[in-house]
Protein backbone atom coordinates (compact mmCIF):
# COMPACT_ATOMS: atom_id res chain seq x y z
CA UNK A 1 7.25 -34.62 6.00
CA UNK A 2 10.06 -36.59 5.39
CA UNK A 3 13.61 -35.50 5.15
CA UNK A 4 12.12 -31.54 6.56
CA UNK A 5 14.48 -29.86 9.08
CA UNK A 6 12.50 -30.46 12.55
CA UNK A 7 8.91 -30.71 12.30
CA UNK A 8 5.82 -28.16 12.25
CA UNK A 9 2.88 -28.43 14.79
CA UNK A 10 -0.71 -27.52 13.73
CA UNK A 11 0.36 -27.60 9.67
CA UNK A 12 -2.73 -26.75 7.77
CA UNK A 13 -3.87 -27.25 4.18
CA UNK A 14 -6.25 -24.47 2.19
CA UNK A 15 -9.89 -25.76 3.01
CA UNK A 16 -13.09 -23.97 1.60
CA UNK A 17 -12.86 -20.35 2.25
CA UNK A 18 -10.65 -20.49 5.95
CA UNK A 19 -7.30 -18.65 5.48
CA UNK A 20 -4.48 -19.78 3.07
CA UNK A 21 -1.55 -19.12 5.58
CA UNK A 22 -2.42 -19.97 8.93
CA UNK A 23 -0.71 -20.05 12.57
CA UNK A 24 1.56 -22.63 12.93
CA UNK A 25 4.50 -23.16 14.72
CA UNK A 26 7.81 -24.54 13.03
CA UNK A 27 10.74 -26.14 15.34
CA UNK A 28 13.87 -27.19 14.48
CA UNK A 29 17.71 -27.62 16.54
CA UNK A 30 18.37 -24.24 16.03
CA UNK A 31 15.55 -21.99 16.06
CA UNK A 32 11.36 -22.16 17.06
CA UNK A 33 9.12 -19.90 15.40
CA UNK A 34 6.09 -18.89 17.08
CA UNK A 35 2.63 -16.96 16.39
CA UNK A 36 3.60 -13.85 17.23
CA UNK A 37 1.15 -13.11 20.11
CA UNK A 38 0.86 -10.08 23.05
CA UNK A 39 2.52 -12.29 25.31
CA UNK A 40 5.97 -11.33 23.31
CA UNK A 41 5.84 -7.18 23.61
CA UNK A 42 8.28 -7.27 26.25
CA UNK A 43 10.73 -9.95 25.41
CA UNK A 44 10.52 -8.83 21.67
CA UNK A 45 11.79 -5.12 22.96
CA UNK A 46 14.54 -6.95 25.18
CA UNK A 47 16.05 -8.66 22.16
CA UNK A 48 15.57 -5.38 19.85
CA UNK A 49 18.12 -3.59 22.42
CA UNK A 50 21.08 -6.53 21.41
CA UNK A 51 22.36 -4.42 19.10
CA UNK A 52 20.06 -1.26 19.43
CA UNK A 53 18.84 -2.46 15.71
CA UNK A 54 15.80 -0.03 15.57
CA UNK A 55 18.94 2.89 15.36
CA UNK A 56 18.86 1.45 11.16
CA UNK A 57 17.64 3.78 9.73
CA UNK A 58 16.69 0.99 6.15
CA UNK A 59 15.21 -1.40 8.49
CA UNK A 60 11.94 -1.22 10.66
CA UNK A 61 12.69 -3.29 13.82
CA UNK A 62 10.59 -1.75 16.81
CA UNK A 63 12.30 -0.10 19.73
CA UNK A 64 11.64 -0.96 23.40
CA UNK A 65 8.86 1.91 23.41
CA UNK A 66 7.14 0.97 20.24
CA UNK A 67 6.76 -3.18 20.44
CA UNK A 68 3.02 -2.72 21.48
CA UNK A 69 2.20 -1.37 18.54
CA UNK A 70 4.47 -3.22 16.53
CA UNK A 71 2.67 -6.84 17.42
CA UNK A 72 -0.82 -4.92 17.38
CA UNK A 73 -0.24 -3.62 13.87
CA UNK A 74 1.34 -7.63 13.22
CA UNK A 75 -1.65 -9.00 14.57
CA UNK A 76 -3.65 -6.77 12.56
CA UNK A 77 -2.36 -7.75 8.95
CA UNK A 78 -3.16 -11.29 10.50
CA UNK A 79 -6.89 -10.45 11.21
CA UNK A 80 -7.06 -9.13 7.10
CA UNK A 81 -5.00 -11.78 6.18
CA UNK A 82 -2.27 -10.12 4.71
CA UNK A 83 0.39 -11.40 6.97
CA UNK A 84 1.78 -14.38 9.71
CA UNK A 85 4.04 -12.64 12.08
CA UNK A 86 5.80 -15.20 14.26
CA UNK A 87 8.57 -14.27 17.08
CA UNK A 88 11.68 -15.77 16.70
CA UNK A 89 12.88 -18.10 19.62
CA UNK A 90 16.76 -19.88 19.95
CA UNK A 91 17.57 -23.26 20.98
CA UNK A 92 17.38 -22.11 24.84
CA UNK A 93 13.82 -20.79 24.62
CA UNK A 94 14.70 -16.56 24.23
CA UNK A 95 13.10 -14.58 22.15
CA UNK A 96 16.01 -12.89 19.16
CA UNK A 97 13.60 -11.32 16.77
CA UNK A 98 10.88 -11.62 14.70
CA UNK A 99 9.79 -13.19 11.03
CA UNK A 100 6.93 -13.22 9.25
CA UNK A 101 4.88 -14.34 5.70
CA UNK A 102 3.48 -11.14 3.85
CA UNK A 103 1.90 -10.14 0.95
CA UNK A 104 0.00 -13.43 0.84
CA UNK A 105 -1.16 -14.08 -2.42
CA UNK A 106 -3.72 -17.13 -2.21
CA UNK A 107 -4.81 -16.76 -5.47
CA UNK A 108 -1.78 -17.22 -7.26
CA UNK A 109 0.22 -19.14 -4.46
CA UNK A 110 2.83 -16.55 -3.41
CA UNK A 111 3.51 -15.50 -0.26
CA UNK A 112 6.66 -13.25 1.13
CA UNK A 113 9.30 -14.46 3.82
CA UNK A 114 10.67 -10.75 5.44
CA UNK A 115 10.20 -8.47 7.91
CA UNK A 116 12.87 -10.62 9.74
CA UNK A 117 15.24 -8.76 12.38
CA UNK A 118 17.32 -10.97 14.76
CA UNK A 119 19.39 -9.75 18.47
CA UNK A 120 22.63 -9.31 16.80
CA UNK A 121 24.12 -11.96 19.34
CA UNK A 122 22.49 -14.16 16.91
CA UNK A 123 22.91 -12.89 13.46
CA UNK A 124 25.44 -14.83 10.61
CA UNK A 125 24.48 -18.39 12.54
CA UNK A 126 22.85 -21.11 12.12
CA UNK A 127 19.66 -19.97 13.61
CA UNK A 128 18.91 -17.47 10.41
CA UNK A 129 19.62 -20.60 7.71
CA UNK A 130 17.07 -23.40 9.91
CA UNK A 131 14.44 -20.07 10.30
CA UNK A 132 14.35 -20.03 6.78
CA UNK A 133 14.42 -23.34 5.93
CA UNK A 134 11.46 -23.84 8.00
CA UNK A 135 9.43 -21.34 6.12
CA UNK A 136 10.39 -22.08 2.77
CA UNK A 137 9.84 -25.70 3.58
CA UNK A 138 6.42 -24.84 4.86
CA UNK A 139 5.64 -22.45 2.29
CA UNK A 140 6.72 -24.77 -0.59
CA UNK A 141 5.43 -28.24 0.37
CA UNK A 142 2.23 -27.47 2.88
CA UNK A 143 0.94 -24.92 1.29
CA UNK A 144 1.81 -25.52 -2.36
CA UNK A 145 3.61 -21.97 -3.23
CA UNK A 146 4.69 -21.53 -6.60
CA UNK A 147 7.20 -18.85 -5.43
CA UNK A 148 8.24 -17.19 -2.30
CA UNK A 149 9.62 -13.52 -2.39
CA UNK A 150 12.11 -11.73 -0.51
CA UNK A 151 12.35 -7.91 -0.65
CA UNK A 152 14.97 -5.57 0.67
CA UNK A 153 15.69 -2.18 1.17
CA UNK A 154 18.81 -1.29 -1.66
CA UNK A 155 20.99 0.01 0.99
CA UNK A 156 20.36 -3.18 3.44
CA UNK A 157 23.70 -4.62 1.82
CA UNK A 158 24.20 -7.38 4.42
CA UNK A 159 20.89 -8.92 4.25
CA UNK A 160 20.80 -8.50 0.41
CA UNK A 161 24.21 -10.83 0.50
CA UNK A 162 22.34 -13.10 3.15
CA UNK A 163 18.84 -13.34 0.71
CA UNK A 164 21.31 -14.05 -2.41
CA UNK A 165 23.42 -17.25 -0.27
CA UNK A 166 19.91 -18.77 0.59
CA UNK A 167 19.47 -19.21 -3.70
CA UNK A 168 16.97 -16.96 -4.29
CA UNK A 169 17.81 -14.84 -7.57
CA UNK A 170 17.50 -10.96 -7.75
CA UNK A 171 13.93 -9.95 -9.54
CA UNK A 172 14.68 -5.98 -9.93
CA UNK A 173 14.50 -3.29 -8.23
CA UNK A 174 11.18 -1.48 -7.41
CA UNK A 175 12.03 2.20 -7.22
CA UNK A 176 10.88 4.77 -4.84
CA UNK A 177 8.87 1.69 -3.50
CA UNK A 178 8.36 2.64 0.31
CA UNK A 179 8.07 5.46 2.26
CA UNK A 180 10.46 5.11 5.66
CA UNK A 181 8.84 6.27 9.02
CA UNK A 182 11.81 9.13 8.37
CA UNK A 183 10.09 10.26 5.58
CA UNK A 184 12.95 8.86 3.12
CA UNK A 185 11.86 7.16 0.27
CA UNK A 186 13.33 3.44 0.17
CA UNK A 187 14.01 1.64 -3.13
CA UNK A 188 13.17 -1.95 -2.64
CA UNK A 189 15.21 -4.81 -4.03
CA UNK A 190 13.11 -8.01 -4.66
CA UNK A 191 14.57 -11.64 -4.93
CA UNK A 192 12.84 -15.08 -5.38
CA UNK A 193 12.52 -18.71 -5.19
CA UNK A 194 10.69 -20.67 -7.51
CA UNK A 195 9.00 -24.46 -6.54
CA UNK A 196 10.79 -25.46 -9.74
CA UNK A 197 14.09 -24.33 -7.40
CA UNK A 198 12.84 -25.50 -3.95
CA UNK A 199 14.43 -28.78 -4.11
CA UNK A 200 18.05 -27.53 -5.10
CA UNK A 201 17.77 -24.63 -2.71
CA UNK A 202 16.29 -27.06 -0.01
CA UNK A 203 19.71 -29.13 -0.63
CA UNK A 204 21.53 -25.97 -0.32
CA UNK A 205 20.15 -24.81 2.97
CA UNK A 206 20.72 -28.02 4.57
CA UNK A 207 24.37 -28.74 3.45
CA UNK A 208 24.82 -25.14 5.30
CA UNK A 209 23.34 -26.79 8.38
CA UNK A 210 25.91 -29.29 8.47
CA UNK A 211 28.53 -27.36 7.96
CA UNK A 212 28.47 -25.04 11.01
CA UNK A 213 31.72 -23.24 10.36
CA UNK A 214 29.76 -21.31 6.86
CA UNK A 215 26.10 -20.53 8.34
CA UNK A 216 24.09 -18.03 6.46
């Protein structure tokens, strides 16, 4: 599509009854999302260690032990279609982390862009701003969303700042909304992006790109 940030391979369209979100892989300068596969257990549990990010206790990012059944249960919400997990690859070709779309809603065009860790070598840079502009972009124009959500845990402070600087605007707040693999009860706060906002966000995103020195 013109004027997109890189360029999607295998971009798909809604056809008869076949899924609404489908694997496809977005690649841009910065950042290459992938279908999260089996292949990725190991390299996924390398880059949770940069930063030993499954020690946050708000977030759900898999330690080295747990990956297998971390891209199982992933590949599982694909199977029902309730979710696209893709791994998260940098300019070189590593794997930082992991993204995906969730609560798919085909029926009334709304999908969710979260469950989205990085290796915290590569967190606040450029690489967070292209992922995301890849998967709005995708989200917005190929499959014709009418809103994309972001949700957070109330206590996740930095990445509600980071969901805020992308443009999205702050829903509410869904309370006692999860229950935490500690048994704590997580209140969930839910921001989103409109298609009536894509293309001012979409300018947004990008002028971030160029300026390298103020990534998201």
């Amino acid at each position: 599509m013109p004027g997109a940030p890189g360029h999607a391979e295998g971009l798909t369209m809604t056809a008869g009854n076949s899924p609404w979100v489908k694997p496809v892989t977005l690649a841009g300068q910065h950042v290459r999302l992938e279908p999260l596969a089996l292949e990725h257990v190991e390299t996924l549990g390398v880059a949770a260690t940069d930063g030993d990010l499954w020690k946050l206790w708000y977030t759900a990012v898999p330690s080295p032990d747990k990956a297998q059944t971390y891209v199982e249960t992933a590949l599982a919400q694909r199977e029902l279609g309730k979710a696209m997990a893709f791994v998260v690859k940098d300019a070189q070709g590593a794997v930082v982390g992991s993204t995906r779309y969730g609560n798919i809603d085909a029926d009334n065009r709304r999908v969710e862009i979260g469950w989205t860790w990085y290796a915290a070598s590569v967190q606040r840079t450029a690489l967070n701003t292209e992922a995301k502009l890849l998967l709005l972009a995708h989200a917005f124009e190929t499959l014709g969303a009418i809103a994309v959500e972001f949700r957070t845990s109330w206590f996740n402070h930095r990445s509600r700042n980071a969901i805020a600087r992308l443009g999205a605007k702050q829903d509410g707040v869904l309370r006692n909304h999860m229950i935490m693999p500690d048994g704590t009860r997580r209140d969930t706060v839910v921001f989103s992006i409109l298609d009536s906002e894509w293309p001012a966000v979409r300018k947004h995103l990008q002028y971030k790109l160029d300026e390298p020195a103020t990534p998201a």
